[in-house]
C-alpha atoms as a PDB file:
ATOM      1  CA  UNK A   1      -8.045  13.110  40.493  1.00  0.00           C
ATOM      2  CA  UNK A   2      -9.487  16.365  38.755  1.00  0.00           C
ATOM      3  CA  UNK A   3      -5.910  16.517  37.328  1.00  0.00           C
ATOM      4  CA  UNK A   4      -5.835  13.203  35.656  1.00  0.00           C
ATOM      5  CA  UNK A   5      -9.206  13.450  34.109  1.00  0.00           C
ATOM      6  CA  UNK A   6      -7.641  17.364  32.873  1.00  0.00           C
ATOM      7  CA  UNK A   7      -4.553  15.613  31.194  1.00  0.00           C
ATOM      8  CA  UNK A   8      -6.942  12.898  29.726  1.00  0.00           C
ATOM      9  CA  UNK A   9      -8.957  15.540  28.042  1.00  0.00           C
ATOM     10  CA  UNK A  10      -6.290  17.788  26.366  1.00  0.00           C
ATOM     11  CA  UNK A  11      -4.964  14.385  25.460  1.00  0.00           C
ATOM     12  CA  UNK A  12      -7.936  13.037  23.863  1.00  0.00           C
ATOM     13  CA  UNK A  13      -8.494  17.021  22.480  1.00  0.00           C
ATOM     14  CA  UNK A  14      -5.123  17.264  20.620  1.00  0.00           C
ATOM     15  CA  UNK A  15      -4.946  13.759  19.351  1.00  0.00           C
ATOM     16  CA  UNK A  16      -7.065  14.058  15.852  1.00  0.00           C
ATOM     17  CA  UNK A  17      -4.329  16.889  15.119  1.00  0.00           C
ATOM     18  CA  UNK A  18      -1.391  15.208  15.182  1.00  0.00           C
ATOM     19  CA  UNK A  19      -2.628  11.089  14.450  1.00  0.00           C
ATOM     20  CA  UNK A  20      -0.970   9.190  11.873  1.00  0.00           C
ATOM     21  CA  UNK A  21      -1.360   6.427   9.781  1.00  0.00           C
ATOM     22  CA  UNK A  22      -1.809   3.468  12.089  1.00  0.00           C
ATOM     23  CA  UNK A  23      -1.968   1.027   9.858  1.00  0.00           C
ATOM     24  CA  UNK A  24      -5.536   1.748   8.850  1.00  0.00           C
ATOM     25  CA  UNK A  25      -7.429   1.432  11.774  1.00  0.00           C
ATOM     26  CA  UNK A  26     -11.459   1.050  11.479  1.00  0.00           C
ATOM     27  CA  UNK A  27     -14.092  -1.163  12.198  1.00  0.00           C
ATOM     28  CA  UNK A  28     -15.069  -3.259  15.162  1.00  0.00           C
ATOM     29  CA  UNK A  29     -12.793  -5.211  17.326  1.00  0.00           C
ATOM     30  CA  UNK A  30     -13.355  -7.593  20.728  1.00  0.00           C
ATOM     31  CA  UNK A  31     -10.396  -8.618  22.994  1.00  0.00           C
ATOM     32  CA  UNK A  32      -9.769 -10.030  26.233  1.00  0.00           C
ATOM     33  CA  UNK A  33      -7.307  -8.436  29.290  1.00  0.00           C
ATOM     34  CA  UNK A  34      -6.043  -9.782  32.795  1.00  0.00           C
ATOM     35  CA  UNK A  35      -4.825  -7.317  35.287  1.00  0.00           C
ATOM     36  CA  UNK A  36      -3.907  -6.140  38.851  1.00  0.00           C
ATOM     37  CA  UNK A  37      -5.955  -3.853  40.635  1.00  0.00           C
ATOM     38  CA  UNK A  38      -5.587  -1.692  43.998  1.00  0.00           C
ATOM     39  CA  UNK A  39      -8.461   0.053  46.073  1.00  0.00           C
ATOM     40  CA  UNK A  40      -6.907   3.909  47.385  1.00  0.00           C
ATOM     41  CA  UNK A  41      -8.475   3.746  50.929  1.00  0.00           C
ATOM     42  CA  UNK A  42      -8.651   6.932  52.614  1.00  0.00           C
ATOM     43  CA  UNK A  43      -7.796   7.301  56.016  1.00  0.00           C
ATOM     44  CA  UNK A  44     -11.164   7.570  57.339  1.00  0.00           C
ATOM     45  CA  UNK A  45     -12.016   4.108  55.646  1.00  0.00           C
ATOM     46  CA  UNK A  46      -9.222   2.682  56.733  1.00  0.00           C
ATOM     47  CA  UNK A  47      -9.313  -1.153  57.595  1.00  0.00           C
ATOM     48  CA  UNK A  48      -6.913  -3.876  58.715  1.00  0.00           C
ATOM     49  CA  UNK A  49      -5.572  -4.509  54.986  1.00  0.00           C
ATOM     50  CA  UNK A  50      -4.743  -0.568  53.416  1.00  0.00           C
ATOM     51  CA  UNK A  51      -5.206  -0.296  49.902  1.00  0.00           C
ATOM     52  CA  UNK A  52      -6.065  -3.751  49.182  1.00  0.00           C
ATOM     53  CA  UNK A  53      -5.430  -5.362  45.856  1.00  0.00           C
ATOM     54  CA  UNK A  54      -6.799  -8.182  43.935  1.00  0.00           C
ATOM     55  CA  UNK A  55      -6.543  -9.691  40.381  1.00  0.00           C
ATOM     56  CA  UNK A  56      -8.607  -8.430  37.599  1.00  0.00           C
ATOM     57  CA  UNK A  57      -9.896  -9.745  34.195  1.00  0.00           C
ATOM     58  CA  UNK A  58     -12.217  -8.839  31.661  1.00  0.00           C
ATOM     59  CA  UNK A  59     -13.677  -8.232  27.935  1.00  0.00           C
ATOM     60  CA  UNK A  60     -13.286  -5.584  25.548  1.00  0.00           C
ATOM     61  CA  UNK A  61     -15.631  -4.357  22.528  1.00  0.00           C
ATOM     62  CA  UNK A  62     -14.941  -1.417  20.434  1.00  0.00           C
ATOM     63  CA  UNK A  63     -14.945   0.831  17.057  1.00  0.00           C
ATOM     64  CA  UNK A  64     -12.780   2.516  15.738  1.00  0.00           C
ATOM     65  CA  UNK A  65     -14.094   5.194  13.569  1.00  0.00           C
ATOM     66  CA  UNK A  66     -10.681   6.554  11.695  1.00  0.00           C
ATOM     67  CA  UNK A  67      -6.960   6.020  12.963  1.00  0.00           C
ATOM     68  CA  UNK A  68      -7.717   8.348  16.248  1.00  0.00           C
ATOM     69  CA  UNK A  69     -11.221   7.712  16.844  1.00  0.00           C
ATOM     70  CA  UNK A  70     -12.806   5.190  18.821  1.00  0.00           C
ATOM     71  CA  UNK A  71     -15.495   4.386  21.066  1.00  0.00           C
ATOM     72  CA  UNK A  72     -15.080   1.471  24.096  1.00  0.00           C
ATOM     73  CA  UNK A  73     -16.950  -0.835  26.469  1.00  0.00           C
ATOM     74  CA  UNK A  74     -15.733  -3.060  28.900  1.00  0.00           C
ATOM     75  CA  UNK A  75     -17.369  -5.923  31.304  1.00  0.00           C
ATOM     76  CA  UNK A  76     -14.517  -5.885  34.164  1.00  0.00           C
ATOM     77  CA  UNK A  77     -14.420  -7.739  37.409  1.00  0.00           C
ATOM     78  CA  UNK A  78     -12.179  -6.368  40.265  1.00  0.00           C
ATOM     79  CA  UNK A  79     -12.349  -9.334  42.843  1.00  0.00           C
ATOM     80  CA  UNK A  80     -13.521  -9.407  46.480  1.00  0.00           C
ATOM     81  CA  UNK A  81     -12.703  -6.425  48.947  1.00  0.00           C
ATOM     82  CA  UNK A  82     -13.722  -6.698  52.403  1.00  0.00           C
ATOM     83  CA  UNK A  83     -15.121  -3.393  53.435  1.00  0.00           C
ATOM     84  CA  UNK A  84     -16.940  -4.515  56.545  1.00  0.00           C
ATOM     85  CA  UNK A  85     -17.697  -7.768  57.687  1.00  0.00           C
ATOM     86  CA  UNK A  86     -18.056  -9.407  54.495  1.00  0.00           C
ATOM     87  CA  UNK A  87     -15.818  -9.335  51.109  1.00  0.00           C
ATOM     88  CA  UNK A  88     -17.913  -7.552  48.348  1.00  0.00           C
ATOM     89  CA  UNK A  89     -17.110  -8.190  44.625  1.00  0.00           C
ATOM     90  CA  UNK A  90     -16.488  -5.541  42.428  1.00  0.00           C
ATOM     91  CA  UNK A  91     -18.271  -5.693  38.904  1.00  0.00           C
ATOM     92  CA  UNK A  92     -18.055  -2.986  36.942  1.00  0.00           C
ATOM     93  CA  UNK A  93     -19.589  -2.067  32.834  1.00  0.00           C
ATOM     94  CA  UNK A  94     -17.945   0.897  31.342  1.00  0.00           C
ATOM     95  CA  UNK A  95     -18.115   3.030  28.628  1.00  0.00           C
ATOM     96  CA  UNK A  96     -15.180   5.245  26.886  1.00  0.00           C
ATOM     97  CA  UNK A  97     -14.773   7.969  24.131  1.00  0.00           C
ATOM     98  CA  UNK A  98     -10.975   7.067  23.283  1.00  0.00           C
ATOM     99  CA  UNK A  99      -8.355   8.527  21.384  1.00  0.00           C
ATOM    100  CA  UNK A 100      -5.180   7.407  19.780  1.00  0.00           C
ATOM    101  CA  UNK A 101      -1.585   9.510  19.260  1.00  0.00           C
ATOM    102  CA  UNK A 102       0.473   7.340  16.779  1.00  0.00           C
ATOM    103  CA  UNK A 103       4.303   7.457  17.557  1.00  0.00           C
ATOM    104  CA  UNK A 104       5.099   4.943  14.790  1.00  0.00           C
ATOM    105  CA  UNK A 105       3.673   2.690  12.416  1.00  0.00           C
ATOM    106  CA  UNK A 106       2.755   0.225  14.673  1.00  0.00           C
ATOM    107  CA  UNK A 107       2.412   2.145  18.186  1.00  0.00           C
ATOM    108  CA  UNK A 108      -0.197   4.680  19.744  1.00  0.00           C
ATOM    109  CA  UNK A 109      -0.479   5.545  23.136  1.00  0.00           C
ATOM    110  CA  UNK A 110      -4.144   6.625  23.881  1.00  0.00           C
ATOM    111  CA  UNK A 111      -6.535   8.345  26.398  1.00  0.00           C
ATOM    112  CA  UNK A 112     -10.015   7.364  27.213  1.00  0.00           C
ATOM    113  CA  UNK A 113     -12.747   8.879  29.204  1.00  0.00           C
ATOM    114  CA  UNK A 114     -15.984   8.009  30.523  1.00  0.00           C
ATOM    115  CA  UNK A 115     -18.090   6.010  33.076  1.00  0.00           C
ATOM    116  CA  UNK A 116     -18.019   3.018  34.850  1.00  0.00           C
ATOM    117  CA  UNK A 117     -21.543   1.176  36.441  1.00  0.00           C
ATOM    118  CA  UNK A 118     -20.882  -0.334  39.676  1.00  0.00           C
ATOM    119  CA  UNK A 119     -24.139  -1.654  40.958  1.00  0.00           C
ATOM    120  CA  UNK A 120     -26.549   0.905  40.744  1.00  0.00           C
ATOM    121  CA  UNK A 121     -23.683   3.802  40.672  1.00  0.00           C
ATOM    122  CA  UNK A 122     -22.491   5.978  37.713  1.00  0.00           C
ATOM    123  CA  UNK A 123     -18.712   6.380  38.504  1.00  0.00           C
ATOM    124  CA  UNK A 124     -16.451   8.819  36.325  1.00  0.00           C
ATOM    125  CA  UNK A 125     -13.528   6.785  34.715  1.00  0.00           C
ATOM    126  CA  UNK A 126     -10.822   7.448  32.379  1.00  0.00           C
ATOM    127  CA  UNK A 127      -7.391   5.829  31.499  1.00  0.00           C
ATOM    128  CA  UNK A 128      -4.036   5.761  29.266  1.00  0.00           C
ATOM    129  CA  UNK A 129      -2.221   3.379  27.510  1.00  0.00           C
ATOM    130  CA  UNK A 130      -0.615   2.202  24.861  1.00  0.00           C
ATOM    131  CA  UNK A 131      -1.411  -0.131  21.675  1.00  0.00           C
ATOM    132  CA  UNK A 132       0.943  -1.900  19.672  1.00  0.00           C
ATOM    133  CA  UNK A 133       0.146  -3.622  16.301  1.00  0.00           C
ATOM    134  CA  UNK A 134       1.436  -7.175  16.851  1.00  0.00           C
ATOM    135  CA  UNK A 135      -0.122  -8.331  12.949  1.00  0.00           C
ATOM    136  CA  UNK A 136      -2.749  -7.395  11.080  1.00  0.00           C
ATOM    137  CA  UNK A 137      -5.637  -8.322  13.165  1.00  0.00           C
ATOM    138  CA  UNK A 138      -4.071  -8.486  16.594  1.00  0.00           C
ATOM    139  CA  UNK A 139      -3.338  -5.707  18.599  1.00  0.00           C
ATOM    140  CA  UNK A 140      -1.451  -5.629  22.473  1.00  0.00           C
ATOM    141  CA  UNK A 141      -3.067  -3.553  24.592  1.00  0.00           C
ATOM    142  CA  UNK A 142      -1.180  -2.415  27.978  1.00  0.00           C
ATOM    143  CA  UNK A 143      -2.974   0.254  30.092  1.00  0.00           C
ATOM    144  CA  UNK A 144      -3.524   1.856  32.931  1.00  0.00           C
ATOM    145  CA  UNK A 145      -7.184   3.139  34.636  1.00  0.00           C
ATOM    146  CA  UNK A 146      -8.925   5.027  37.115  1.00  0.00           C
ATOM    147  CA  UNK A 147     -12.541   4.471  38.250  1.00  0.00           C
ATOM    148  CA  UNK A 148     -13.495   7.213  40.799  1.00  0.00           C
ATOM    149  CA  UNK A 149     -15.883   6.825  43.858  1.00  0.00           C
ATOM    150  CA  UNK A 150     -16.476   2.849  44.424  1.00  0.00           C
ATOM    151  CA  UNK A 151     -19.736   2.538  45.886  1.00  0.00           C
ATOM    152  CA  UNK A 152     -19.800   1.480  49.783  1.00  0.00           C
ATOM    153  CA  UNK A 153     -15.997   2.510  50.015  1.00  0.00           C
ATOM    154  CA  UNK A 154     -15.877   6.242  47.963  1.00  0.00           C
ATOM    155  CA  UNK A 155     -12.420   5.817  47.272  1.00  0.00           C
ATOM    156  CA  UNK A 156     -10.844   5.260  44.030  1.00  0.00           C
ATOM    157  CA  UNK A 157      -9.945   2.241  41.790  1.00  0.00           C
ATOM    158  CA  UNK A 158      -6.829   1.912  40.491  1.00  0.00           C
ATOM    159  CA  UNK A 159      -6.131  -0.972  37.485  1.00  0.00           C
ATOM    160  CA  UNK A 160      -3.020  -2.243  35.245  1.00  0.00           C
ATOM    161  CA  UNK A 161      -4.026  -4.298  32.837  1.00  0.00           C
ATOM    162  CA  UNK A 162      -2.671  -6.524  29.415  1.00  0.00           C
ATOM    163  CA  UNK A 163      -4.964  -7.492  26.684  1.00  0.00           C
ATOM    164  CA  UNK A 164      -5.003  -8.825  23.182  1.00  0.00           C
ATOM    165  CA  UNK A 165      -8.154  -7.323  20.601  1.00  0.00           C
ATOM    166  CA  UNK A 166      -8.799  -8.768  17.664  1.00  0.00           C
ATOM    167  CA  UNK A 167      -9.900  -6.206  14.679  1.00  0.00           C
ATOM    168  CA  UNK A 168     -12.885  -7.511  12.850  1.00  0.00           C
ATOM    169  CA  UNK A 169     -13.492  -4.992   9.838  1.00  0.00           C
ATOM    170  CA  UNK A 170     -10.106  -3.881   9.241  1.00  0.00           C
ATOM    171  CA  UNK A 171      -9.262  -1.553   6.367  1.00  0.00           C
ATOM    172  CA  UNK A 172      -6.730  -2.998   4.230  1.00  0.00           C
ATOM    173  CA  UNK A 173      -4.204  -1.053   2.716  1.00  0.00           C
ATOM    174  CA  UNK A 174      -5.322  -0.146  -0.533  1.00  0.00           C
ATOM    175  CA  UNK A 175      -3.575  -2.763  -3.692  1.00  0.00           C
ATOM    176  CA  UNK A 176      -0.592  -0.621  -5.594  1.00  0.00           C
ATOM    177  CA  UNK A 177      -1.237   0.820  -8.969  1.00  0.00           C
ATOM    178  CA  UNK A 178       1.866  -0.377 -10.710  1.00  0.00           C
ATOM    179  CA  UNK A 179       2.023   1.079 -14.174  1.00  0.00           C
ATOM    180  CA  UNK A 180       2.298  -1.168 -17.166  1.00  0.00           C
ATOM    181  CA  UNK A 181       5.592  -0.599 -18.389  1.00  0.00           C
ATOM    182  CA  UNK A 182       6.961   0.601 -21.258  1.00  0.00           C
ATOM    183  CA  UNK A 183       7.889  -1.355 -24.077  1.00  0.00           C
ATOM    184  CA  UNK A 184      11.371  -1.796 -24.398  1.00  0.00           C
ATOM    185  CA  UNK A 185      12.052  -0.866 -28.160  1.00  0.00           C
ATOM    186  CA  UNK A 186      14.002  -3.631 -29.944  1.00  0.00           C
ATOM    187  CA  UNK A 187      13.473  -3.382 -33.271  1.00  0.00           C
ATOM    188  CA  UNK A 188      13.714  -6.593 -36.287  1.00  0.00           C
ATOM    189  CA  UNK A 189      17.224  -5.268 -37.967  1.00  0.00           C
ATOM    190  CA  UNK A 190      17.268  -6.840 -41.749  1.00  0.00           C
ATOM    191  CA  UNK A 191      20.937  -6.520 -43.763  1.00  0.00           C
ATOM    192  CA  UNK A 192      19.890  -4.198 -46.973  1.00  0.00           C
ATOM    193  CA  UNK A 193      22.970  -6.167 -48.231  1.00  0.00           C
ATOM    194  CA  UNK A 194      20.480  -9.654 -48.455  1.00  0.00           C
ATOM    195  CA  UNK A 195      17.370  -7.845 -48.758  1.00  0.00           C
ATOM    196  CA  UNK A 196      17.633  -6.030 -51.560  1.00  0.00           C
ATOM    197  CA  UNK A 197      19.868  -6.097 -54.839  1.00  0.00           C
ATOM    198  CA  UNK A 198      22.664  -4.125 -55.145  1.00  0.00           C
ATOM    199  CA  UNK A 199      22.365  -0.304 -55.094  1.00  0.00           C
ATOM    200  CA  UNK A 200      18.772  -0.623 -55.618  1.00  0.00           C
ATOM    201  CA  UNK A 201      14.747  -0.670 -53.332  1.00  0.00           C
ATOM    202  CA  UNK A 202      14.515  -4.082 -55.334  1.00  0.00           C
ATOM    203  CA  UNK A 203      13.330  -6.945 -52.993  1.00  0.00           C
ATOM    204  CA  UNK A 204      15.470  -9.778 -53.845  1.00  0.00           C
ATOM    205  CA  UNK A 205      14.872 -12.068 -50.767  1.00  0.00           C
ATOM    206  CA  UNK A 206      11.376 -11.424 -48.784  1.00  0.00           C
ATOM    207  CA  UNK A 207      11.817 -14.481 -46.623  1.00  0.00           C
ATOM    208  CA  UNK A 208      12.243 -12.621 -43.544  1.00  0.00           C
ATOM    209  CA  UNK A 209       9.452  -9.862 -44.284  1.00  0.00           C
ATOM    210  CA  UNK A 210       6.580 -12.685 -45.058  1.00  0.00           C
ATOM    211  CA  UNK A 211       7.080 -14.126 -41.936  1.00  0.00           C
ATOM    212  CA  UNK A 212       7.305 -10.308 -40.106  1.00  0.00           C
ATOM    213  CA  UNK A 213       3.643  -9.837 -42.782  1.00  0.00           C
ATOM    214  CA  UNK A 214       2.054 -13.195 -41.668  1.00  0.00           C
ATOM    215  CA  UNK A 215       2.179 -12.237 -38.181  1.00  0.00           C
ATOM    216  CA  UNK A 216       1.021  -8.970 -38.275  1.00  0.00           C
ATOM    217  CA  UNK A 217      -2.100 -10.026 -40.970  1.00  0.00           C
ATOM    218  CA  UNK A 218      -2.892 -12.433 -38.484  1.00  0.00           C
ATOM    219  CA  UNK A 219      -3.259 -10.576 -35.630  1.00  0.00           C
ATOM    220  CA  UNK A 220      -6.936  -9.799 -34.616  1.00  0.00           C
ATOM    221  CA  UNK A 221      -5.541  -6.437 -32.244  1.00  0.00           C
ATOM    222  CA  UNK A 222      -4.440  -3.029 -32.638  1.00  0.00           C
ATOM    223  CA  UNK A 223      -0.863  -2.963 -34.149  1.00  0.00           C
ATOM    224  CA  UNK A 224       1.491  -0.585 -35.295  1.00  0.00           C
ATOM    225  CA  UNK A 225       4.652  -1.025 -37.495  1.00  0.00           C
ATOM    226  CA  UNK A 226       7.304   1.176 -38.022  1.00  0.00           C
ATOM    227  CA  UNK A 227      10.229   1.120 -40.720  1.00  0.00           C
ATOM    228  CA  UNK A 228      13.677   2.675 -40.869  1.00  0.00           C
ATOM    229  CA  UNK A 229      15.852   2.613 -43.446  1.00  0.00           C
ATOM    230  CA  UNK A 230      19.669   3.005 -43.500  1.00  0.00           C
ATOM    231  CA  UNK A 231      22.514   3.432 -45.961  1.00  0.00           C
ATOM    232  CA  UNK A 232      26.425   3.558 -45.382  1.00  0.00           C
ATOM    233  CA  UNK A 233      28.482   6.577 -46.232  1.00  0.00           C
ATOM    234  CA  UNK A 234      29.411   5.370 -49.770  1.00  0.00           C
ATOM    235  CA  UNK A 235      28.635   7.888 -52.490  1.00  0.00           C
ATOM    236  CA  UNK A 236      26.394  11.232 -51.834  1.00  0.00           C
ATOM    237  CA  UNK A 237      24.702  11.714 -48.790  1.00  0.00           C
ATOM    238  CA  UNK A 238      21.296  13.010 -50.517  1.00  0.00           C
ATOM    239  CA  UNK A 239      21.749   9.973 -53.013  1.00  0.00           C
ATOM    240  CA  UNK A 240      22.044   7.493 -49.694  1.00  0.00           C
ATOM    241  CA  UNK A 241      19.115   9.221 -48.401  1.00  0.00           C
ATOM    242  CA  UNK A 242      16.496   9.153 -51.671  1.00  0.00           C
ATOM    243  CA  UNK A 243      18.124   5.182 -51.600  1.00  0.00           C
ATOM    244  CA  UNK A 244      17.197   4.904 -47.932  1.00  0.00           C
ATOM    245  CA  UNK A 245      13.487   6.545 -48.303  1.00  0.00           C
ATOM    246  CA  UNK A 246      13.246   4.430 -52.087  1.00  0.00           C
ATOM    247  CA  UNK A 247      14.087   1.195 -49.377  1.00  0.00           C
ATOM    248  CA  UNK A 248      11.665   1.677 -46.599  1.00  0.00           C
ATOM    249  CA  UNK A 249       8.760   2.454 -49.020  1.00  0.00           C
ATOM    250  CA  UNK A 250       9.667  -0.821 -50.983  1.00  0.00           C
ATOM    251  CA  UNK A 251       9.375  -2.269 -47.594  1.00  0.00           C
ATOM    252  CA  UNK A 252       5.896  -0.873 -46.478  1.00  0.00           C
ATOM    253  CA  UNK A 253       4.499  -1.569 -50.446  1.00  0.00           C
ATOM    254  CA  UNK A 254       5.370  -5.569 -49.266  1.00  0.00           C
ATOM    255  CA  UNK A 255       3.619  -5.474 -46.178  1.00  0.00           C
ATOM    256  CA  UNK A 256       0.377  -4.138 -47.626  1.00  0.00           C
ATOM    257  CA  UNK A 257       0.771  -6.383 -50.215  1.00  0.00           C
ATOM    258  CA  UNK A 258       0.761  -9.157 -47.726  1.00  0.00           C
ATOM    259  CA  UNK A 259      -2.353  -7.840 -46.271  1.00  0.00           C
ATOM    260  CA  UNK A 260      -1.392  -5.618 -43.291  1.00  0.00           C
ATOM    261  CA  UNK A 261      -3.338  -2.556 -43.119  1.00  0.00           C
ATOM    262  CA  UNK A 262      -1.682   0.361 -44.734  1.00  0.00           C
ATOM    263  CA  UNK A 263      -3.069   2.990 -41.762  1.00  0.00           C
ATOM    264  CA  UNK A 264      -0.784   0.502 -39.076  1.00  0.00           C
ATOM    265  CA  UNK A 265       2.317   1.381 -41.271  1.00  0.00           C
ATOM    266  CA  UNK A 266       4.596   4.200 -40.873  1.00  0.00           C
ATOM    267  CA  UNK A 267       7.728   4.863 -42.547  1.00  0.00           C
ATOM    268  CA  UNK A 268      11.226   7.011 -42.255  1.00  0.00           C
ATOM    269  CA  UNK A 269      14.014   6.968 -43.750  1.00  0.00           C
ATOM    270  CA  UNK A 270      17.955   8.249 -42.231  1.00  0.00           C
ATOM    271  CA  UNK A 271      20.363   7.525 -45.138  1.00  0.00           C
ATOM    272  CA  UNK A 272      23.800   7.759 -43.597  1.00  0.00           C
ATOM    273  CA  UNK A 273      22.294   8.702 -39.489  1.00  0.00           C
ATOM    274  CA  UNK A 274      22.947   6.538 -37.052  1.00  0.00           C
ATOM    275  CA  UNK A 275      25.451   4.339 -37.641  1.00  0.00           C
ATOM    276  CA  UNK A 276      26.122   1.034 -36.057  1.00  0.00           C
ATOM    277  CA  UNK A 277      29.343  -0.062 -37.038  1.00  0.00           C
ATOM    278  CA  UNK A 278      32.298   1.640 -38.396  1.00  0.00           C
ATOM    279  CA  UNK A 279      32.384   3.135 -41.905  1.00  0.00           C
ATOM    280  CA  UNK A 280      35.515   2.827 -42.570  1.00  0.00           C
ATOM    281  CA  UNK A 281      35.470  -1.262 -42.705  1.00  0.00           C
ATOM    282  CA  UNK A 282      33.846  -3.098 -45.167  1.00  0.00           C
ATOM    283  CA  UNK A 283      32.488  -5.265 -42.267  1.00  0.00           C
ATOM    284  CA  UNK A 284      31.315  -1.958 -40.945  1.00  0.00           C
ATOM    285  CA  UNK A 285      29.552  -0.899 -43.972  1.00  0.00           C
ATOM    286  CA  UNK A 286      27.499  -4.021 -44.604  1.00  0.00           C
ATOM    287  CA  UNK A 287      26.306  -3.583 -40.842  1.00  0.00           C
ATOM    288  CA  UNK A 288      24.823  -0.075 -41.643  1.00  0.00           C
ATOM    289  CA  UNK A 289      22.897  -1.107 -44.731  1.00  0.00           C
ATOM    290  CA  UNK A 290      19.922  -2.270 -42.958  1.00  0.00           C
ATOM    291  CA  UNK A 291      15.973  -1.701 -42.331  1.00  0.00           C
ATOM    292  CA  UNK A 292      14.676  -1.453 -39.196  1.00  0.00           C
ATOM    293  CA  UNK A 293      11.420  -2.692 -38.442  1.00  0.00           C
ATOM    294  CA  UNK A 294       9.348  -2.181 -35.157  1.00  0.00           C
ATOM    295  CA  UNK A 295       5.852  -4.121 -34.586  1.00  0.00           C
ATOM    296  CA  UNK A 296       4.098  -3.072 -31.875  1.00  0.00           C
ATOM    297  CA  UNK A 297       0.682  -5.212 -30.859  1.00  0.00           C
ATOM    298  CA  UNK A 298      -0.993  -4.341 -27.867  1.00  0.00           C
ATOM    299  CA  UNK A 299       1.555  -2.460 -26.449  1.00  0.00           C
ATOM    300  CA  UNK A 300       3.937  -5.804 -26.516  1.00  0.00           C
ATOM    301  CA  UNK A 301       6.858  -5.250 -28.831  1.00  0.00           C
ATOM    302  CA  UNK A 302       7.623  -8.220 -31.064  1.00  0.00           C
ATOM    303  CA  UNK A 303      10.641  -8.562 -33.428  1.00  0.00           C
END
């Protein structure tokens, strides 16, 4: 018996090294168990029925104090034995320091030691098992003890048992941070072509842009706007570029205009960069010719 209560030890010893995530053990939990149970009669006790065995039921209360850590009490009754001329029932309270070695998400096999009260006797106990999350607040618990010493026999209790505990103050799993994600950047692409008059930063049709201005005048939140302006490849590249910066300033000189707040507004200007069509189509050309603009509120793109 020294043995077991050795291997229960280094058990119980090694456990808070190795322990994993059990699905967040903690807090208090109550349970219920049926079992079988067999009295180890020595020789020199010996009656007419050797090792005698009985059924076995009782309650559970606990704590766990981390995902390795608990402590354990128990209200068990063992049956009737007859030692002697009449049966005697076996009632026993007991105490346990347990602890837990997690071999997967859901599944620990644990060690417990302490003492069981039988009558007026303090007997040494200890046991192993294993624990198996069946959901979040139920828990099977199969197992296997030893209670050393029953008074009026001095011989040892053996007991295989099946339980359910229910976990009262269970940690939950702490909610996921999930980012806000980034705006997907789709900017408001106006034609130059309609926009503005030929070769020139002259608005000739703001329809588009007031509506683009009334929304962003409106708003009551942090915004930010940002123009681009484009050219094609006809003519000089530095003249498509002064046309392209001449464009997006016309652009920004509207918005204020309109009422949105000139420190909101930035401006760039690519001349011939970053085409979108082909140049060498007319088609193509017109495409290119265009202002982008990007409105930003709150983080929310709108175009």
């Amino acid at each position: 018996m020294s043995r077991f209560y050795l291997c229960i030890f280094l058990l119980l010893t090694t456990n808070a090294s190795f322990a994993e995530s059990f699905n967040d053990d903690g807090g208090w939990y109550l349970g219920g168990k049926l079992g079988a149970t067999v009295l180890d009669i020595e020789a020199a006790n010996q009656t007419s029925d050797p090792d005698p065995s009985t059924a076995s039921m009782g309650v559970v209360a606990g704590y766990n104090f981390n995902d390795f850590l608990s402590v354990e009490s128990d209200l068990s009754s063992f049956g009737k034995f007859k030692q002697g001329a009449e049966p005697e029932k076996l009632v026993a309270f007991s105490t346990y320091l347990l602890g837990r070695y997690h071999v997967s998400d859901r599944a620990a096999l644990y060690a417990k030691v302490g003492n069981s009260i039988i009558g007026n006797d303090l007997n040494l106990s200890g046991g192993i098992g294993l624990k198996y999350q069946i959901s979040q607040q139920l828990e099977l618990d199969t197992g296997y003890r030893l209670i050393g010493d029953v008074p009026n026999t001095e011989d040892d209790l053996y007991e295989f048992s099946v339980g359910i505990n229910y976990k009262f103050g269970k940690n939950k799993p702490a909610p996921k941070v999930v980012p806000p994600a980034e705006p997907v950047i789709v900017p408001t692409t106006l034609n130059s072509n309609t926009l503005f008059k030929f070769n020139s930063a002259e608005i000739s049709d703001s329809s588009a842009l007031a509506k683009l201005a009334k929304k962003m005048s409106a708003s009551h939140v942090e915004i930010n706007v940002e123009i681009v302006a484009y050219t094609d490849t006809s003519g000089p590249e530095a003249y498509n570029l002064k046309l392209s910066k001449k464009r997006a300033e016309a652009v920004r000189d509207y918005f204020i205009k309109q009422g949105v707040n000139k420190q909101v507004i930035n401006t760039a200007w690519k001349g011939e960069a970053n085409p979108i069509a082909s140049n060498k189509t007319r088609a193509g050309r017109i495409k290119n010719r265009r202002v982008d603009i990007i409105y930003i509120e709150n983080n929310v793109v709108y175009h």
